[in-house]
Protein backbone atom coordinates (compact mmCIF):
# COMPACT_ATOMS: atom_id res chain seq x y z
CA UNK A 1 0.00 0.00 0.00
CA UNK A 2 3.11 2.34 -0.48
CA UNK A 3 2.37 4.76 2.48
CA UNK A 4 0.03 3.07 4.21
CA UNK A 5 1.02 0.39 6.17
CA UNK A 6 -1.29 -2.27 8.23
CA UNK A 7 -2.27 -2.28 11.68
CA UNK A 8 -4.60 -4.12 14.05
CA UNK A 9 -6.16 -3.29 17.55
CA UNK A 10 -7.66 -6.35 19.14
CA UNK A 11 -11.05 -6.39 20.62
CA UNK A 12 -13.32 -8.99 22.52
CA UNK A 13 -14.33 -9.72 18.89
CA UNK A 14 -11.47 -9.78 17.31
CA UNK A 15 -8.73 -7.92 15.69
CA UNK A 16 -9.69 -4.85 13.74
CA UNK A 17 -7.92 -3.72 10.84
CA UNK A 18 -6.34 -0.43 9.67
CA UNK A 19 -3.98 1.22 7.01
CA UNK A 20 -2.13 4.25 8.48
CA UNK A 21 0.48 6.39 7.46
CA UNK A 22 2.17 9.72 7.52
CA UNK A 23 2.10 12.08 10.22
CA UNK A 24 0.35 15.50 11.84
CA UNK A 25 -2.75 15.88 12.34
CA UNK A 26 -5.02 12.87 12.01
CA UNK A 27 -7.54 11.87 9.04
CA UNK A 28 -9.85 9.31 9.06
CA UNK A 29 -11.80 7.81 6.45
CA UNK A 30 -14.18 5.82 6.77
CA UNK A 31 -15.82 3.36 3.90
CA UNK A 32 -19.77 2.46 3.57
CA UNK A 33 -21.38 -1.12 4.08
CA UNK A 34 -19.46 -3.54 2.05
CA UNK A 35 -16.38 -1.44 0.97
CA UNK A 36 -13.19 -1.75 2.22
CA UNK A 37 -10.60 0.69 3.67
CA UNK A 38 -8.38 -0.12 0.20
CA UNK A 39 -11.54 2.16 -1.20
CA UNK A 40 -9.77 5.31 0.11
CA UNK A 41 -6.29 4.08 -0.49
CA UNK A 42 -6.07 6.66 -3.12
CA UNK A 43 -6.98 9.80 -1.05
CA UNK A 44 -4.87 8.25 1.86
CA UNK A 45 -1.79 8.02 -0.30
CA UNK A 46 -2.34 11.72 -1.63
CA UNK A 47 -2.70 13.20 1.96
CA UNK A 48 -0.25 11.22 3.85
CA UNK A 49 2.26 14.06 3.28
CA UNK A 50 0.37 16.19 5.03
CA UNK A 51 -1.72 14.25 7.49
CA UNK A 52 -1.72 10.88 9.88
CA UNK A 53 -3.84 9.41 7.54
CA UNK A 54 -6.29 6.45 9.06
CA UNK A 55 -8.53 3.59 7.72
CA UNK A 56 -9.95 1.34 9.20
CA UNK A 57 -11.83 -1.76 7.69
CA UNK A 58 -15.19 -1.46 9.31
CA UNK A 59 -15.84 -4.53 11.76
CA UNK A 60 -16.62 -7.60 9.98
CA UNK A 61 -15.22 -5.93 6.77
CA UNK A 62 -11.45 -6.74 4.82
CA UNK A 63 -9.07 -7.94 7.49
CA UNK A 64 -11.46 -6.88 10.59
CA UNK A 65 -13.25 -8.94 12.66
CA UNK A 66 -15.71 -11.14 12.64
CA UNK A 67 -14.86 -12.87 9.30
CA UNK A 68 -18.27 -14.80 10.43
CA UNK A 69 -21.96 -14.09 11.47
CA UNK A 70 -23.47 -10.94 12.17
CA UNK A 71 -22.31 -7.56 11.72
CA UNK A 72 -24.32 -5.05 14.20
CA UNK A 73 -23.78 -1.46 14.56
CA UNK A 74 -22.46 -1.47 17.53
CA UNK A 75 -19.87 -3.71 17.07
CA UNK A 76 -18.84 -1.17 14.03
CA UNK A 77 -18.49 2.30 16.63
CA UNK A 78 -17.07 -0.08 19.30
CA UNK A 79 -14.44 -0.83 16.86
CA UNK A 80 -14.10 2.48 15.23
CA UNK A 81 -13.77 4.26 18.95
CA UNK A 82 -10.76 1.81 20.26
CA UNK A 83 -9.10 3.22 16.42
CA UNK A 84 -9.49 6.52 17.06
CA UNK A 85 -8.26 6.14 20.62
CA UNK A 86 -5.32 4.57 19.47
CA UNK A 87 -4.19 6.77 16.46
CA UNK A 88 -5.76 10.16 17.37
CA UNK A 89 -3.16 11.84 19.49
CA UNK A 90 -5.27 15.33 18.76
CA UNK A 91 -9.13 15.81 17.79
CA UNK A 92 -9.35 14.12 14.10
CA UNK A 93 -11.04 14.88 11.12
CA UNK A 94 -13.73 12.36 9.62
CA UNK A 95 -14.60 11.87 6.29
CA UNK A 96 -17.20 9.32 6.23
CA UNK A 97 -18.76 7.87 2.86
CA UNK A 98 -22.79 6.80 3.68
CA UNK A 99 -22.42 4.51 6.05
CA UNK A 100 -19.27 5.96 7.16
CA UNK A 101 -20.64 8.96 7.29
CA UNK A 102 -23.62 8.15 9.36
CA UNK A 103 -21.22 6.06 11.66
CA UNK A 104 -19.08 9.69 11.50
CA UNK A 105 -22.05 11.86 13.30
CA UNK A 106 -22.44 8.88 15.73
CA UNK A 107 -18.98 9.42 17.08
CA UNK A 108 -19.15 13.12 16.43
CA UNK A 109 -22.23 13.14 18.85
CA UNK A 110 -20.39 10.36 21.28
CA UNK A 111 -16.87 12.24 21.30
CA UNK A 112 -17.10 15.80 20.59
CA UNK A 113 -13.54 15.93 21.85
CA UNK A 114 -11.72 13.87 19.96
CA UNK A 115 -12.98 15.04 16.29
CA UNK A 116 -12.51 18.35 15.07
CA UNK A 117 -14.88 18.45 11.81
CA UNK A 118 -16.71 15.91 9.57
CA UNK A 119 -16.68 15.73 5.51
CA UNK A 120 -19.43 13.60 4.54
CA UNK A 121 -19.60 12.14 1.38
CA UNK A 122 -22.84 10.85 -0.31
CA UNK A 123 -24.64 9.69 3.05
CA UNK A 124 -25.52 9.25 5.48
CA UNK A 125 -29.07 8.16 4.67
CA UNK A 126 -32.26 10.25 6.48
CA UNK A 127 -35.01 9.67 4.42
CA UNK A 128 -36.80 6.23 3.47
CA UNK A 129 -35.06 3.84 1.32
CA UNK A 130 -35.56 4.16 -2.51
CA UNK A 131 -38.27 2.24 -3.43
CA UNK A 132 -36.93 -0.43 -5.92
CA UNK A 133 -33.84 -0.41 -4.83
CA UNK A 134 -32.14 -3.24 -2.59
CA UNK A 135 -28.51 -3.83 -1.62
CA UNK A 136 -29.18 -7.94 -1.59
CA UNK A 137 -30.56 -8.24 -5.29
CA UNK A 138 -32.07 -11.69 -6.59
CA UNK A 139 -31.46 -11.07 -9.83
CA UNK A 140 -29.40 -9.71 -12.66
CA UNK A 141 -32.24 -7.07 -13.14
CA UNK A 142 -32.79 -6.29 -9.65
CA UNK A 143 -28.42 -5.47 -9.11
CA UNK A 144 -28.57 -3.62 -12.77
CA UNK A 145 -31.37 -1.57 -11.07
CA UNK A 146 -29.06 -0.89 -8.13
CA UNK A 147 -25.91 -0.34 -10.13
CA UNK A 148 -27.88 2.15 -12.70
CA UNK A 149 -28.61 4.35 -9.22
CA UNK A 150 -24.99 4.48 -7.94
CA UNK A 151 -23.18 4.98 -10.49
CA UNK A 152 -22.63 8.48 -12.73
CA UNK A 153 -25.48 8.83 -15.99
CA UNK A 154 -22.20 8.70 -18.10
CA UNK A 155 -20.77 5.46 -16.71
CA UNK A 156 -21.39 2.26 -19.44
CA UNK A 157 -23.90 -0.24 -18.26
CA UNK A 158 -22.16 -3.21 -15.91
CA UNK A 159 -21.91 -6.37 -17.98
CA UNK A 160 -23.58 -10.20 -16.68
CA UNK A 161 -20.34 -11.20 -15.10
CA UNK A 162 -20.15 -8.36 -12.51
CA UNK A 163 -23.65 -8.32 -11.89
CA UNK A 164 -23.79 -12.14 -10.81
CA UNK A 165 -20.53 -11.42 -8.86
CA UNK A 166 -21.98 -8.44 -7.34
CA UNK A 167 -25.38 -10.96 -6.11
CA UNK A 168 -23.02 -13.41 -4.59
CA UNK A 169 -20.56 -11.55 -3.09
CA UNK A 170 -24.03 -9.40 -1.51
CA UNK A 171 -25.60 -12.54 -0.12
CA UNK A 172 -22.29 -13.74 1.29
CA UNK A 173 -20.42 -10.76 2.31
CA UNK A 174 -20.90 -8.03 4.98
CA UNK A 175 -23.62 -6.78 2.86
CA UNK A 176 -25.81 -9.57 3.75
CA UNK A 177 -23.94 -9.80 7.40
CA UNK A 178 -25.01 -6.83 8.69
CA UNK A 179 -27.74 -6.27 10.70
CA UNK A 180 -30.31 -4.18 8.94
CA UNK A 181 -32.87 -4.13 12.15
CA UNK A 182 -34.68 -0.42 12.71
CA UNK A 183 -35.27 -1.07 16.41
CA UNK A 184 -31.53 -1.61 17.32
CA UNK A 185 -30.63 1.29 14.91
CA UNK A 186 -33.10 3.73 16.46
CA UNK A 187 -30.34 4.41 19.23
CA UNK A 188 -28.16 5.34 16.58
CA UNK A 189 -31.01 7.79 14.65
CA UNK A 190 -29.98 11.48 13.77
CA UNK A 191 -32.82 13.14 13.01
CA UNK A 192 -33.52 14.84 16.38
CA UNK A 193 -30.00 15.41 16.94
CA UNK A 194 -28.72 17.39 14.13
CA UNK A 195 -29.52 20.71 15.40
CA UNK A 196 -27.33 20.38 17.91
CA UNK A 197 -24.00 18.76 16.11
CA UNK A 198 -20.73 19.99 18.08
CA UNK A 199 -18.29 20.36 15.13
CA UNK A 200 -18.06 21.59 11.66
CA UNK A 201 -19.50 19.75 8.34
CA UNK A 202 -18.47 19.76 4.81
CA UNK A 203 -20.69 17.66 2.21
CA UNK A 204 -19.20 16.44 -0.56
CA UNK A 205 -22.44 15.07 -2.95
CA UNK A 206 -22.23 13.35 -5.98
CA UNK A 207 -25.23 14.49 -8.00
CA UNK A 208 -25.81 11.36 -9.99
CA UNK A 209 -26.59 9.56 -6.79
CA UNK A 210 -29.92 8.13 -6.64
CA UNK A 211 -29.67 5.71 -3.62
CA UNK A 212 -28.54 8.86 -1.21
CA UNK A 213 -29.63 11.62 -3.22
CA UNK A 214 -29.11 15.10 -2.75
CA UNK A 215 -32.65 15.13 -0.92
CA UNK A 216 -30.94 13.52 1.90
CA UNK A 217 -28.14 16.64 1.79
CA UNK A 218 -31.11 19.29 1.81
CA UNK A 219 -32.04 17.83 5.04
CA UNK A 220 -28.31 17.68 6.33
CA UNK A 221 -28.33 21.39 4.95
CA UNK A 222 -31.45 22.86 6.58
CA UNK A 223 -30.55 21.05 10.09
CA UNK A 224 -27.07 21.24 10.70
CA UNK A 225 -25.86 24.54 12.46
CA UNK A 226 -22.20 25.40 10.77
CA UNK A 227 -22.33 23.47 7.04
CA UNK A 228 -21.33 23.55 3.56
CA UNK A 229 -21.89 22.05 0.47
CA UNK A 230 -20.13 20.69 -2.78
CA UNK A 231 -22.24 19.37 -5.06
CA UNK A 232 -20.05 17.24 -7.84
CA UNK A 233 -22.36 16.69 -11.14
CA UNK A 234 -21.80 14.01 -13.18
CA UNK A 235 -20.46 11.83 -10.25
CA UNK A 236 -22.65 9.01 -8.79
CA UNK A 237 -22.62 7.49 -4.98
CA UNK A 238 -18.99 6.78 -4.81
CA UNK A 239 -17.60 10.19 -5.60
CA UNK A 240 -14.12 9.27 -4.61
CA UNK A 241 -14.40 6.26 -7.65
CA UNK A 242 -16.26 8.25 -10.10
CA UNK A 243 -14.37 11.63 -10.48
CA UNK A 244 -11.51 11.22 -8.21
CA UNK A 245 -9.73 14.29 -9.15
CA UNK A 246 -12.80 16.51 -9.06
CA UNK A 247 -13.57 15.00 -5.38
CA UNK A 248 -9.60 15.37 -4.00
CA UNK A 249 -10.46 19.02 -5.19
CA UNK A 250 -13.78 19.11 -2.94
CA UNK A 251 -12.02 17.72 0.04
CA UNK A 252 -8.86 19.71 -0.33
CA UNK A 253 -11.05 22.77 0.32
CA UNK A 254 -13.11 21.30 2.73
CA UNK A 255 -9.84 20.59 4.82
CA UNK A 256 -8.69 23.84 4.40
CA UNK A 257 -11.98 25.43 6.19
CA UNK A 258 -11.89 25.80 10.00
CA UNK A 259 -15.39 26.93 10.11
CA UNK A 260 -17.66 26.39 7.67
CA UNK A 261 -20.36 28.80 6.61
CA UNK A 262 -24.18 27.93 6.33
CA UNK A 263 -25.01 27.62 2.71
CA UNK A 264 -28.59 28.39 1.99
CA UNK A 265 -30.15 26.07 -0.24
């Protein structure tokens, strides 16, 4: 990984796994259901010059444990808060991609003190889930439905062979590991709690995105008190994939800002 080297902290559950590298002030990133922290390899490499750069694999995702059974949300900001205990010798920056981003505000709202502002990217998720869409798809139709809504309107259609990968891997992997239960996420829920967030926010949106779409951002917008926006058109749910230069651009600013100013939507 060049720069970024592997590390573990070990847990009741097992050891959890990070890249790291460089040095000052620390960086997290953190990847959304089913990634991995190789996801933001990229944008780790280009920072670690300036930044301790930090990535965890979420629990039950890459090298992290579990490697088996269920993945709950707890288990991911028990793992995430021994990391940043570890690595973050000063209050860190997040930059959280959907799920990382909602698991981002969680810690925000845990541990004011150890995180000094939040870029989210693409997520996290407030409203209800697209109707028609489904991260566990039975069926080549059903994953080219999903695949159509994540990705940028210029990207070429996925062909058979990554779609039936993409079901398997679903079913099998910490997609279909994790817990997707509303009454043991409701302790988790932002909604109410946005008014009040204790540090900074950047968004960085991809436009294209129908599976988090900018609706969800409008609400981010209108709720949080000290927040920005970048909207990135022609990019789809993985921003940081799609138009990688254009999104080390967005967050290159967004770094640079102490204190956000309210845009007005």
């Amino acid at each position: 990984m060049g720069k970024l080297a592997s590390h573990t902290v070990d847990l009741a559950a097992g050891g959890q796994h990070y890249l790291a590298g460089g040095s000052g002030a620390p960086l997290f990133f953190l990847h959304g259901v089913g990634a991995i922290a190789a996801s933001w390899s990229a944008a780790g490499e280009a920072l670690c010059g300036e930044y301790r750069v930090v990535i965890p694999d979420l629990a039950g995702h890459g090298a992290s444990a579990p490697r088996t059974g269920k993945i709950t949300f707890a288990m991911q900001l028990e793992a995430l808060e021994a990391i940043l205990h570890a690595e973050a010798a000063e209050p860190a920056v997040l930059v959280g991609h959907s799920l990382g981003g909602w698991l981002s505000c969680v810690l925000t709202l845990r541990h004011p003190e150890l995180v000094r502002c939040v870029v989210l990217v693409n997520g996290p998720l407030l409203l209800p889930w697209p109707e028609g869409l489904s991260l566990l798809p039975n069926n080549r139709a059903e994953a080219a439905r999903l695949f159509a809504a994540t990705s940028s309107s210029t990207s070429a259609p996925v062909g058979d062979a990554m779609l039936d990968a993409y079901i398997a891997y679903a079913r099998t992997g910490p997609i279909g590991r994790f817990v997707f239960d509303l009454e043991a996420w409701k302790p988790y829920f932002l909604d109410d709690r946005l008014q009040h967030f204790p540090r900074p926010v950047d968004l960085i949106w991809g436009m294209d995105d129908e599976l988090v779409s900018f609706a969800n951002a409008e609400i981010l917008l209108a709720r949080l008190p000290n927040v920005r926006v970048t909207r990135l058109e022609g990019c789809g749910h993985l921003p940081h994939i799609d138009c990688p230069q254009r999104f080390m651009e967005a967050l290159r600013a967004a770094l640079a800002r102490t204190a956000p100013e309210r845009e007005t939507v």
